[in-house]
PDB file of N, CA and C in Angstrom:
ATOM      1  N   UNK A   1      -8.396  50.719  63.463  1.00  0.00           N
ATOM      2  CA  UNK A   1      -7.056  50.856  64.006  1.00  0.00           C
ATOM      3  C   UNK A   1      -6.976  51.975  65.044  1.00  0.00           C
ATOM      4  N   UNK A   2      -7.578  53.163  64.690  1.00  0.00           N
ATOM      5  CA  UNK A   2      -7.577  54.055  65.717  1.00  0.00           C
ATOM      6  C   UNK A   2      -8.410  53.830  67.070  1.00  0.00           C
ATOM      7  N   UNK A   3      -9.421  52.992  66.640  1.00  0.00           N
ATOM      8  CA  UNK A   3      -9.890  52.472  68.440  1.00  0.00           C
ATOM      9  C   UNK A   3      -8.932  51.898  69.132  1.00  0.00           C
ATOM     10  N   UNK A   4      -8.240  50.988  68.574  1.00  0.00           N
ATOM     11  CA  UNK A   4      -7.131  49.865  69.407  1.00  0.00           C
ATOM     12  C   UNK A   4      -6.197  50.824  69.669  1.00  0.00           C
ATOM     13  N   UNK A   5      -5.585  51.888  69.300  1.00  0.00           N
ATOM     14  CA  UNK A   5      -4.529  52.675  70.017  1.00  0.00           C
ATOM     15  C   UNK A   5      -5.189  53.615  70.840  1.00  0.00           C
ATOM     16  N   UNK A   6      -6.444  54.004  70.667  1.00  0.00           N
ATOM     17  CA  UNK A   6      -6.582  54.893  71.828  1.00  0.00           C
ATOM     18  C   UNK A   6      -7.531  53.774  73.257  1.00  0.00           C
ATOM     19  N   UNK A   7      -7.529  52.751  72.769  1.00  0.00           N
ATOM     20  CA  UNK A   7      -7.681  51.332  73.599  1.00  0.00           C
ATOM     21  C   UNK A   7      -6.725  51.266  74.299  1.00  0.00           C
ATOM     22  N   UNK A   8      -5.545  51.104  73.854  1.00  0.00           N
ATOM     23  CA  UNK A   8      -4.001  50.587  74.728  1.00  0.00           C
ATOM     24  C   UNK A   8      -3.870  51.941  75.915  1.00  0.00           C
ATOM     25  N   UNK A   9      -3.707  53.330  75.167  1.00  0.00           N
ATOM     26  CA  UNK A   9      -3.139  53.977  76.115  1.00  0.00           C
ATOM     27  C   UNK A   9      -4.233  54.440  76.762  1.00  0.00           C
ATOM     28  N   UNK A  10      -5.443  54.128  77.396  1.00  0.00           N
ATOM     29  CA  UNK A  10      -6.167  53.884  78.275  1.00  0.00           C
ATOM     30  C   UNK A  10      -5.867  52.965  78.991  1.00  0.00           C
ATOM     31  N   UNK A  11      -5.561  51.746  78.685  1.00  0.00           N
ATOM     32  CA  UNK A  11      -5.067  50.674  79.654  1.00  0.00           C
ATOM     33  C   UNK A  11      -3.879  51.140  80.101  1.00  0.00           C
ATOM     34  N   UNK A  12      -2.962  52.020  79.697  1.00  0.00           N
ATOM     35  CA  UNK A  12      -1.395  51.885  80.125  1.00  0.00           C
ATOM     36  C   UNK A  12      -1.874  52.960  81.264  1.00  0.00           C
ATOM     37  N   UNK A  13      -2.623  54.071  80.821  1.00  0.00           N
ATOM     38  CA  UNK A  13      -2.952  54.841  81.636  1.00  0.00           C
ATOM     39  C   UNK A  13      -3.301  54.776  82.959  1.00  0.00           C
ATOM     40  N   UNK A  14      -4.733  53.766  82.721  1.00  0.00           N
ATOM     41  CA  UNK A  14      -5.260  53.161  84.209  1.00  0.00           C
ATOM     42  C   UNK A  14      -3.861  52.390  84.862  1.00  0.00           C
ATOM     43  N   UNK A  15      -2.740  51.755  84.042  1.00  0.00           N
ATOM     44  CA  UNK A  15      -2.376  50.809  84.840  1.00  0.00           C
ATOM     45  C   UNK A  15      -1.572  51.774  85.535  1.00  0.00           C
ATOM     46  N   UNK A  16      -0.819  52.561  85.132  1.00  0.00           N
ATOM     47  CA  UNK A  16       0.034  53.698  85.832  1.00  0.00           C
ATOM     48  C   UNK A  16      -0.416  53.983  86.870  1.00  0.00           C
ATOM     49  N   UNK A  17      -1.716  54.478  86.641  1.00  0.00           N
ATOM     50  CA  UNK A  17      -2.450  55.325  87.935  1.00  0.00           C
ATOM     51  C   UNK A  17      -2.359  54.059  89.107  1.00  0.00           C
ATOM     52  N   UNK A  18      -2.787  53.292  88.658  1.00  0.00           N
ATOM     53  CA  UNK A  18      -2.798  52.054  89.680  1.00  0.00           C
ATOM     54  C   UNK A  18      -1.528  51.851  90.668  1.00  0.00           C
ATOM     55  N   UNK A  19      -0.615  51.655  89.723  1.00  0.00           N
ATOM     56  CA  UNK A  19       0.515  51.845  89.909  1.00  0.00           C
ATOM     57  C   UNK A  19       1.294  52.585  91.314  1.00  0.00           C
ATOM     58  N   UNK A  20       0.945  54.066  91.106  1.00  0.00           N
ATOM     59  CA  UNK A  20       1.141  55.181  91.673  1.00  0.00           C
ATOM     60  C   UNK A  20       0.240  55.257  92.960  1.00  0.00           C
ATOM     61  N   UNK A  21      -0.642  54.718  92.493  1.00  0.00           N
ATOM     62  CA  UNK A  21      -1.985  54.849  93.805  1.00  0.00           C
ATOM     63  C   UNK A  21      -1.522  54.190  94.786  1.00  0.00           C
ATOM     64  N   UNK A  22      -1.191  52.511  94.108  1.00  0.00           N
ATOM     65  CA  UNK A  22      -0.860  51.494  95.134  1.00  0.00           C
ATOM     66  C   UNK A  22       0.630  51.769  96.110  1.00  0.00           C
ATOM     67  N   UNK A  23       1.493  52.432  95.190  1.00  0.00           N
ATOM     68  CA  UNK A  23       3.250  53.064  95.777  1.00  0.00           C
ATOM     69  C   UNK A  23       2.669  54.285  96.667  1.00  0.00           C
ATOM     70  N   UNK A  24       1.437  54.596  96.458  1.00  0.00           N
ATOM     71  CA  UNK A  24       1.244  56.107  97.358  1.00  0.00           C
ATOM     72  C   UNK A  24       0.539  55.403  98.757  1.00  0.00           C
ATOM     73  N   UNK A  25       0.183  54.457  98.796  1.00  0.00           N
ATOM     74  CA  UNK A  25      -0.618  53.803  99.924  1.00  0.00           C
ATOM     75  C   UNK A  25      -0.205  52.761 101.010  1.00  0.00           C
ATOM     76  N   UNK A  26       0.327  51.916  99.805  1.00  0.00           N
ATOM     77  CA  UNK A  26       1.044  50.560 100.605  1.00  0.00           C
ATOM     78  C   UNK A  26       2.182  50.734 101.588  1.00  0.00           C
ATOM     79  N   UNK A  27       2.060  50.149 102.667  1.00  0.00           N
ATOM     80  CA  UNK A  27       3.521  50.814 103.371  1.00  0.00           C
ATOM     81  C   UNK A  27       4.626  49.909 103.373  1.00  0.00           C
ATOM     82  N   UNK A  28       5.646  51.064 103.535  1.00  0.00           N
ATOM     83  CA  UNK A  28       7.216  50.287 102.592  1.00  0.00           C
ATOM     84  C   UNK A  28       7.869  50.754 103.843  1.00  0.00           C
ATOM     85  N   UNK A  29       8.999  49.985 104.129  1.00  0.00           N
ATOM     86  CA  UNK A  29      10.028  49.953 105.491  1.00  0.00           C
ATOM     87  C   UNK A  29      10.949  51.301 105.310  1.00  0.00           C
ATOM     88  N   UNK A  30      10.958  52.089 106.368  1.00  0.00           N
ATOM     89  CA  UNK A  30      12.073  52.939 106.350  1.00  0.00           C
ATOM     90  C   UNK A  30      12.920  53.321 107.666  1.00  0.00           C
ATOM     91  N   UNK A  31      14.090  53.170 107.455  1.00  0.00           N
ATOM     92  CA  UNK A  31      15.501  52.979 108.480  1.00  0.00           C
ATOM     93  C   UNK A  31      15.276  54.738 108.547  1.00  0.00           C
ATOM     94  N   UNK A  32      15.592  54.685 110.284  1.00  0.00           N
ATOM     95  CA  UNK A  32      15.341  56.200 110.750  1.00  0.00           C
ATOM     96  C   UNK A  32      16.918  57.089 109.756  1.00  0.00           C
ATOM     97  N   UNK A  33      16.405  57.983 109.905  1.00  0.00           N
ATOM     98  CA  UNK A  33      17.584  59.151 109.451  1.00  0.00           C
ATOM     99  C   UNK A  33      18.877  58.926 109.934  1.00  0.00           C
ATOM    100  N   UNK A  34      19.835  59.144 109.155  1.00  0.00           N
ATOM    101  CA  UNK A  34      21.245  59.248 109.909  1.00  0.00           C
ATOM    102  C   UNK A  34      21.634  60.196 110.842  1.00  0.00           C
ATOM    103  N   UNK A  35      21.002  61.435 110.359  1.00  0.00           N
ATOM    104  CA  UNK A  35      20.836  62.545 111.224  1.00  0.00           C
ATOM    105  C   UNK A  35      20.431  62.916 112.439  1.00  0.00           C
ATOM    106  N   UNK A  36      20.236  62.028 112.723  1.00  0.00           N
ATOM    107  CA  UNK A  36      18.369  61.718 114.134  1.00  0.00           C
ATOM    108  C   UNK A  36      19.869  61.925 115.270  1.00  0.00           C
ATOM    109  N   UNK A  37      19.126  62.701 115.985  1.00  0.00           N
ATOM    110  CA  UNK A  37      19.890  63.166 117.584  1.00  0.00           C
ATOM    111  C   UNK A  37      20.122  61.881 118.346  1.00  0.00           C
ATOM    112  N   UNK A  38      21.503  61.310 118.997  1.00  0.00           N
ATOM    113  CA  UNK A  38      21.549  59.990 119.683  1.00  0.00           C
ATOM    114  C   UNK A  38      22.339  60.772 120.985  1.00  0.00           C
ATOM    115  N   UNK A  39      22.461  59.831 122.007  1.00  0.00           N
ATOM    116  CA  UNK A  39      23.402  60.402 123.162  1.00  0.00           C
ATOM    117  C   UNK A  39      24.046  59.177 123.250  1.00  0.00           C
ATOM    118  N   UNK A  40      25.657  59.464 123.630  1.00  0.00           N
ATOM    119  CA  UNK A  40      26.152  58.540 123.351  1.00  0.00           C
ATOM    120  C   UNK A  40      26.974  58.833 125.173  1.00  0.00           C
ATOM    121  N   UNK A  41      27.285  56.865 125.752  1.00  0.00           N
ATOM    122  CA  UNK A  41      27.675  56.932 126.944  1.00  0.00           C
ATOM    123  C   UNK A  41      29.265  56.128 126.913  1.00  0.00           C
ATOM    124  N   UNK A  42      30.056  56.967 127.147  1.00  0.00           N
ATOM    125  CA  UNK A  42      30.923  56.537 126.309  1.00  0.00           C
ATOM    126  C   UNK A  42      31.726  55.730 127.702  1.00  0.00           C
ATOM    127  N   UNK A  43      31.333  55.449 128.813  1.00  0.00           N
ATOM    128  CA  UNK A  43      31.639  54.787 129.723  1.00  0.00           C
ATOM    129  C   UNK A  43      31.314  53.443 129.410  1.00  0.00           C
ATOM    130  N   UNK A  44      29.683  53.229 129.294  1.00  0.00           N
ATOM    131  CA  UNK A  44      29.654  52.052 129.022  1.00  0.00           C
ATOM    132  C   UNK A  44      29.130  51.391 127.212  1.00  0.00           C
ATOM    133  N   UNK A  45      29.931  52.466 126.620  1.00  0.00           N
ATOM    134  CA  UNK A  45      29.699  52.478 125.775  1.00  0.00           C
ATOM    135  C   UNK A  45      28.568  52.224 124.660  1.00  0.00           C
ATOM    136  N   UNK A  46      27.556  53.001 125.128  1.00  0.00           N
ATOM    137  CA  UNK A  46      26.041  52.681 124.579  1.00  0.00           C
ATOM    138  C   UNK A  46      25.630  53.794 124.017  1.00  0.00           C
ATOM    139  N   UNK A  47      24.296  54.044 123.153  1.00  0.00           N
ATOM    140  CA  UNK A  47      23.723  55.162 122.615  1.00  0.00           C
ATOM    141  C   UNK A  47      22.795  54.962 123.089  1.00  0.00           C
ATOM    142  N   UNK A  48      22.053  56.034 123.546  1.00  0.00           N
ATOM    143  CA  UNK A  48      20.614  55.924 124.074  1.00  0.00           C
ATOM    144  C   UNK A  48      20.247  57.014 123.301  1.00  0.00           C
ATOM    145  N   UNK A  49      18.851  56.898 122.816  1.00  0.00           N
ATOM    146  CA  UNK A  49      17.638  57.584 121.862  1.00  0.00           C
ATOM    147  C   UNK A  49      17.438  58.469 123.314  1.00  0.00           C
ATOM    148  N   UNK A  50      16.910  60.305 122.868  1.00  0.00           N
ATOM    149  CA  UNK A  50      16.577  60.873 123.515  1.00  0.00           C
ATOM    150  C   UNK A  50      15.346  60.799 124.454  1.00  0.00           C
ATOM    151  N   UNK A  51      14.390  59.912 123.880  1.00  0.00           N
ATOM    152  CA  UNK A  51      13.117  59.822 124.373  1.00  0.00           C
ATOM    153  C   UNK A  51      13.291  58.893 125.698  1.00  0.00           C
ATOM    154  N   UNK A  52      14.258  58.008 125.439  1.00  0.00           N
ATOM    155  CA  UNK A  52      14.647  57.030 126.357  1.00  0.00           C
ATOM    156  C   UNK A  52      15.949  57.366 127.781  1.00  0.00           C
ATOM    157  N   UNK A  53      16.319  58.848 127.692  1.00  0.00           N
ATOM    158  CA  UNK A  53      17.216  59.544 128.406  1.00  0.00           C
ATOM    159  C   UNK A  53      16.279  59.139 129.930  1.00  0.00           C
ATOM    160  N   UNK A  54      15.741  59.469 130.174  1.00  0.00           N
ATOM    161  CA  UNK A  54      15.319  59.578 131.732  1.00  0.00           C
ATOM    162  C   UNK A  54      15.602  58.142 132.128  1.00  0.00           C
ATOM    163  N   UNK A  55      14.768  57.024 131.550  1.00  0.00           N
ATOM    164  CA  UNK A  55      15.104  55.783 132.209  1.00  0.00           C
ATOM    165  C   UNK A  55      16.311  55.476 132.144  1.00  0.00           C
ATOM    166  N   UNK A  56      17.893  55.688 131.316  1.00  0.00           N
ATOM    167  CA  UNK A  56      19.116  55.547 130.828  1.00  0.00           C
ATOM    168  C   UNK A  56      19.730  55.335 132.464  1.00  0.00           C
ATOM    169  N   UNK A  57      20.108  54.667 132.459  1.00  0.00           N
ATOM    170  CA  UNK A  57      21.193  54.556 134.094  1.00  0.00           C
ATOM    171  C   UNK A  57      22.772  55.453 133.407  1.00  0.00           C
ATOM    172  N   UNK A  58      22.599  56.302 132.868  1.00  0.00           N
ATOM    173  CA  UNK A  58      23.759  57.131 131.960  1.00  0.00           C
ATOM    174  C   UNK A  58      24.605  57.846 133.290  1.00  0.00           C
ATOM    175  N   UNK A  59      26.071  57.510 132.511  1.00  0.00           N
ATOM    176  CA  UNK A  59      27.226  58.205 133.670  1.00  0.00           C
ATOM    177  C   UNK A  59      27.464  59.573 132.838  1.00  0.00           C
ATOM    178  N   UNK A  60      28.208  60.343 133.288  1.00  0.00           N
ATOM    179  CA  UNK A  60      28.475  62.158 133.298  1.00  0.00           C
ATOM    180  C   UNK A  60      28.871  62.264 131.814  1.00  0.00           C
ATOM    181  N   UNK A  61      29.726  61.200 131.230  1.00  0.00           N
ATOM    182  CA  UNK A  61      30.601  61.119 129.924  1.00  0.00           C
ATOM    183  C   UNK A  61      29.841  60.996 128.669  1.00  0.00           C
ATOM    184  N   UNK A  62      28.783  61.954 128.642  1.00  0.00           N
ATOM    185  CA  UNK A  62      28.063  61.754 127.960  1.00  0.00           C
ATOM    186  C   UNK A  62      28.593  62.705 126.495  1.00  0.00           C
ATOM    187  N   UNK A  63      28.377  62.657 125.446  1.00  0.00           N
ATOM    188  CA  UNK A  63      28.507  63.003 124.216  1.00  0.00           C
ATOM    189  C   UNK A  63      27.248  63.463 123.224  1.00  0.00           C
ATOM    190  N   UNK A  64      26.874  64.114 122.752  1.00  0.00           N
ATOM    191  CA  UNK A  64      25.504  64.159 121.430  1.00  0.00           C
ATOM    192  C   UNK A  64      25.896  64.099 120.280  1.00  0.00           C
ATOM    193  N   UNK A  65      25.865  63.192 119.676  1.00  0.00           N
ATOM    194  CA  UNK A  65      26.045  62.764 118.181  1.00  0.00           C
ATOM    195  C   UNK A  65      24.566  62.496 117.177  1.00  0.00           C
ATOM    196  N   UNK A  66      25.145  61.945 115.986  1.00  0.00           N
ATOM    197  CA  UNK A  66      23.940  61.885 114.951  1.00  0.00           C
ATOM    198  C   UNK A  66      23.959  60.345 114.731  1.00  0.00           C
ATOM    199  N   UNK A  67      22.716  59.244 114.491  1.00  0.00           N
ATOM    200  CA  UNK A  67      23.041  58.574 114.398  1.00  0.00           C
ATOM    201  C   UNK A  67      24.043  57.583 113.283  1.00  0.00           C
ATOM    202  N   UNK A  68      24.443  58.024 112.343  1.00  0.00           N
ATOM    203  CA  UNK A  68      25.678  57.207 111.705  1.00  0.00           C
ATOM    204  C   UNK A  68      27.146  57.223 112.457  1.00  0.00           C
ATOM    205  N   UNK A  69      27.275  58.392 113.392  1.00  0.00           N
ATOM    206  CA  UNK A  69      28.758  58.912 113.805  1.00  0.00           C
ATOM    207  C   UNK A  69      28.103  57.410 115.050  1.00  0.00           C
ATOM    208  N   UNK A  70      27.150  57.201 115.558  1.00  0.00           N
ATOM    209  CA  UNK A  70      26.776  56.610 116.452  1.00  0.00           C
ATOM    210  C   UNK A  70      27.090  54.844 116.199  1.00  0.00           C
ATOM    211  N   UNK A  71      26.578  54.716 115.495  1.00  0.00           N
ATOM    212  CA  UNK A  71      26.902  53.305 114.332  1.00  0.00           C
ATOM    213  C   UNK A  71      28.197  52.995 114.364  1.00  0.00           C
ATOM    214  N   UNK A  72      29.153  54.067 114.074  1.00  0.00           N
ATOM    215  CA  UNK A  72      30.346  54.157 113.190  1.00  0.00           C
ATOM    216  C   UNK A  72      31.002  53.362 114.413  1.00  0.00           C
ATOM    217  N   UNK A  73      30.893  53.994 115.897  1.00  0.00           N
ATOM    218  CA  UNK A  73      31.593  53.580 117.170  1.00  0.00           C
ATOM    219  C   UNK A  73      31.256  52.222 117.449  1.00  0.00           C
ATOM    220  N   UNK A  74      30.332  51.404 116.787  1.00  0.00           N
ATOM    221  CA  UNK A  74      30.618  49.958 116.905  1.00  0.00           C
ATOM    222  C   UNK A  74      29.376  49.701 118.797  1.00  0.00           C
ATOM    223  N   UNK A  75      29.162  51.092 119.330  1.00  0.00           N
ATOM    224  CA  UNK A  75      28.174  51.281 120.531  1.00  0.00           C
ATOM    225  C   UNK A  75      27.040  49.835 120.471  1.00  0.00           C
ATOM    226  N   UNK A  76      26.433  49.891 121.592  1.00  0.00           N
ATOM    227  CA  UNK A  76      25.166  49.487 121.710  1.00  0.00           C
ATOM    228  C   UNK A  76      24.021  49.642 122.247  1.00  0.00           C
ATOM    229  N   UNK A  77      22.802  49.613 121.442  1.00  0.00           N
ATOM    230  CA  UNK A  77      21.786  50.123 122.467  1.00  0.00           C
ATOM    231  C   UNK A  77      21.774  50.058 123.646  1.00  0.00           C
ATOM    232  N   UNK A  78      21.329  50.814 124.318  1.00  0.00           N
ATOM    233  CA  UNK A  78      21.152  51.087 125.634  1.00  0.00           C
ATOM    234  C   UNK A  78      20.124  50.355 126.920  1.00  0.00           C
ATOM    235  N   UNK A  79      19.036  50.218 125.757  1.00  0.00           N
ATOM    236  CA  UNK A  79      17.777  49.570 126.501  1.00  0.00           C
ATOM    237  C   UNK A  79      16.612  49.034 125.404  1.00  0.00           C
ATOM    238  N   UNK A  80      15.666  48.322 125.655  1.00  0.00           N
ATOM    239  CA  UNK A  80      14.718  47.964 124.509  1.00  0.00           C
ATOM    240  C   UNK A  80      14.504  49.016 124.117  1.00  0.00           C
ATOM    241  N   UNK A  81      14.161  50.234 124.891  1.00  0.00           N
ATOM    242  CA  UNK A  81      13.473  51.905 124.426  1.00  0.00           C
ATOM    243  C   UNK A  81      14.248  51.647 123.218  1.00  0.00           C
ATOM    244  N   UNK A  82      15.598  52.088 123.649  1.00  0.00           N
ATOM    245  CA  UNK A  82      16.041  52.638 122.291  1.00  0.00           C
ATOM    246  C   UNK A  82      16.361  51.408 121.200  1.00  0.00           C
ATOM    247  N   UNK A  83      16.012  50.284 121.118  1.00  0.00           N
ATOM    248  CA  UNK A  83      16.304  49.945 120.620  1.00  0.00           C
ATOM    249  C   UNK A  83      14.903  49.480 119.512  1.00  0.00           C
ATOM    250  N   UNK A  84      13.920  49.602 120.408  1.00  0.00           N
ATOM    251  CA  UNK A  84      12.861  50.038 119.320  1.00  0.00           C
ATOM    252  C   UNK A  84      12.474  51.069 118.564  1.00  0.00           C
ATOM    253  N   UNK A  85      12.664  52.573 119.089  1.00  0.00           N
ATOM    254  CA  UNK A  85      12.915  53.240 118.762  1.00  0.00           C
ATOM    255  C   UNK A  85      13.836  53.524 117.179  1.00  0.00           C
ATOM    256  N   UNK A  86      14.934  52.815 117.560  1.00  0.00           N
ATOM    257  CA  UNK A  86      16.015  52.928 116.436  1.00  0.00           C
ATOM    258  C   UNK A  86      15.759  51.749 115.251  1.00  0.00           C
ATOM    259  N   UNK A  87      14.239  51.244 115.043  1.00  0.00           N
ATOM    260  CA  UNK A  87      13.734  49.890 114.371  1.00  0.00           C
ATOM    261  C   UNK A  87      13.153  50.613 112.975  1.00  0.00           C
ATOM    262  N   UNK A  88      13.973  50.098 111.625  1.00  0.00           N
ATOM    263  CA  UNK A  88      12.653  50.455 110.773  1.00  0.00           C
ATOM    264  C   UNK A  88      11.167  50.513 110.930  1.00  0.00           C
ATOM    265  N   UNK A  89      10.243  51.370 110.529  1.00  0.00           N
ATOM    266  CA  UNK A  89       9.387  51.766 110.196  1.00  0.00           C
ATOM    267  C   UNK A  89       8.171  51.642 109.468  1.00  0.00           C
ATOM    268  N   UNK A  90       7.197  50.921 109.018  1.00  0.00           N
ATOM    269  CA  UNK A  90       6.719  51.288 107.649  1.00  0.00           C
ATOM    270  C   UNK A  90       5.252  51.637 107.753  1.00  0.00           C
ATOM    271  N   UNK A  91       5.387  52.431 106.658  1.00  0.00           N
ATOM    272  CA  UNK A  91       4.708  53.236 106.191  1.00  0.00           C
ATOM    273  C   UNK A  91       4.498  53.932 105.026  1.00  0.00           C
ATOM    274  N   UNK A  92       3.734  54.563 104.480  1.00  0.00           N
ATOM    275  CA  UNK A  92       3.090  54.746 103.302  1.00  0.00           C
ATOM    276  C   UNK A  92       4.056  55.962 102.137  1.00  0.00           C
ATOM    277  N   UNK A  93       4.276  55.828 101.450  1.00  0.00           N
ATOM    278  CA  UNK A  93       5.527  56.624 100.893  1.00  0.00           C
ATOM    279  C   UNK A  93       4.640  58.088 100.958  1.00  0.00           C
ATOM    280  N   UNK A  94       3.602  57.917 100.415  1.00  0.00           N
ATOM    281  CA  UNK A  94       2.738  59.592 101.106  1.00  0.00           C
ATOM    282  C   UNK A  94       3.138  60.303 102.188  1.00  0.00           C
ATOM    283  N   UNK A  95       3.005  59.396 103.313  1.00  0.00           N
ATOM    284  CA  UNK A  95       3.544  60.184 104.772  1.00  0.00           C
ATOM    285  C   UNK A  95       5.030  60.655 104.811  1.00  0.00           C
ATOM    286  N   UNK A  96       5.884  59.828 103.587  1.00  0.00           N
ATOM    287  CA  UNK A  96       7.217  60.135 103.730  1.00  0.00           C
ATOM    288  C   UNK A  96       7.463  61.301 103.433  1.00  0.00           C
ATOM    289  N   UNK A  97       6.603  61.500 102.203  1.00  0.00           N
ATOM    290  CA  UNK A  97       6.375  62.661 101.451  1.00  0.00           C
ATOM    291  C   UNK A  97       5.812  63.774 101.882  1.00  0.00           C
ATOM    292  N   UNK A  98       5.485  63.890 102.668  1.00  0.00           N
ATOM    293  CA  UNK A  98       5.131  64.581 103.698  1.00  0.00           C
ATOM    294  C   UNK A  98       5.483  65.373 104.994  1.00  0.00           C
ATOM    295  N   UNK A  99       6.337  64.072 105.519  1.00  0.00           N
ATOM    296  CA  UNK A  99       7.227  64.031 106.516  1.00  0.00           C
ATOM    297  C   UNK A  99       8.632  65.038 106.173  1.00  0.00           C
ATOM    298  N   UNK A 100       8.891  64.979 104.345  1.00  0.00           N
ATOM    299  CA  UNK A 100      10.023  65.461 103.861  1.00  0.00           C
ATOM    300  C   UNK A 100      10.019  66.934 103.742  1.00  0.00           C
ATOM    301  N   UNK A 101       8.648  67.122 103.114  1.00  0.00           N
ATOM    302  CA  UNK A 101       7.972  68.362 103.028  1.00  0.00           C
ATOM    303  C   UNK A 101       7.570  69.142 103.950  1.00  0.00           C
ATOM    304  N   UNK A 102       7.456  68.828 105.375  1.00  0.00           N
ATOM    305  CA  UNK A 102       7.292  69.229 106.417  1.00  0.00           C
ATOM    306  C   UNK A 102       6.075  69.506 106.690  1.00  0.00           C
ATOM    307  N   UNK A 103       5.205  68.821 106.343  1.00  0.00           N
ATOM    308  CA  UNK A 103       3.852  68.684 106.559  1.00  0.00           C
ATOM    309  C   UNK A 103       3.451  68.187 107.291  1.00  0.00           C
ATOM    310  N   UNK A 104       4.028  66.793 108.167  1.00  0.00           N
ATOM    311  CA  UNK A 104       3.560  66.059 108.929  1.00  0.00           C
ATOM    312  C   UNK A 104       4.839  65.612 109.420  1.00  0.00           C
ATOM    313  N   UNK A 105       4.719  65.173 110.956  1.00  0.00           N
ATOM    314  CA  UNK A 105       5.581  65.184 111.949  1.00  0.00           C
ATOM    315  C   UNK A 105       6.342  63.771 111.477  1.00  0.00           C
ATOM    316  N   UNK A 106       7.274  63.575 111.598  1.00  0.00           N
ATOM    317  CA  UNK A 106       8.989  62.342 111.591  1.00  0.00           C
ATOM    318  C   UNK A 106       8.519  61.512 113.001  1.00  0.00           C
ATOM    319  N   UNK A 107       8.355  60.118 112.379  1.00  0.00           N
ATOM    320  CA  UNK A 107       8.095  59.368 113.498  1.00  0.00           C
ATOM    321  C   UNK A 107       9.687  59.628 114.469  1.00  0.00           C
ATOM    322  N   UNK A 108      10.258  60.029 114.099  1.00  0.00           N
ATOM    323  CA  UNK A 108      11.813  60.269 114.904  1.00  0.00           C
ATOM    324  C   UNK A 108      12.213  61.730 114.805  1.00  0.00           C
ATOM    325  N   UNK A 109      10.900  62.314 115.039  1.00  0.00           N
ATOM    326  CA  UNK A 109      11.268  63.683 115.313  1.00  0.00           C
ATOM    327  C   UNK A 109      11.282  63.911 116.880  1.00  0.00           C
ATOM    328  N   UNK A 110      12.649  63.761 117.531  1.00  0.00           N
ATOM    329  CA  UNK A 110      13.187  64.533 118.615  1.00  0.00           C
ATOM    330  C   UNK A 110      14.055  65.085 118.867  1.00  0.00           C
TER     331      UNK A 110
END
């Protein structure tokens, strides 16, 4: 009897680890931050991603918001830039973990 229980929680064990290994590796979709810096053109009513500012045909009425306040205005991307830019993600919950911890750079760090 005592082999078969220290049998099981070896198996539960390995399966955990497995488990954890595979959630630490596999990559899982993630929607950029709400927080993430947007510019918003409130002429023609669009948000353009910072990275995508230079090509922007943007008029003077410009605004800096975060992206949910950005959302909220009902706006629209600006150009493919930003609109890839502003595309879930995926990647490995490690890097997220990482990314959170400040270890490694935010694919939407600008």
């Amino acid at each position: 009897m005592k082999n078969k229980s220290t049998f099981r929680k070896g198996w539960v064990g390995i399966s955990l680890t497995l488990v954890l290994i595979t959630l630490l590796v596999v990559p899982l979709p993630f929607a950029p931050p709400n927080d993430i810096r947007m510019i918003l053109d409130h002429t023609h009513e669009v948000y353009i991603a910072p990275p995508c500012f230079d090509e922007a045909e943007a008029t003077n009425y410009l605004t800096e918001t975060t992206w949910d306040k950005a959302q909220e205005k009902d706006y629209v991307s600006n150009s493919d830039c930003t609109t890839q830019l502003m595309e879930p993600v995926s990647y490995s919950l490690l890097k997220r973990i990482g990314e959170k911890l400040g270890l490694m750079e935010s694919v939407w760090s600008w």
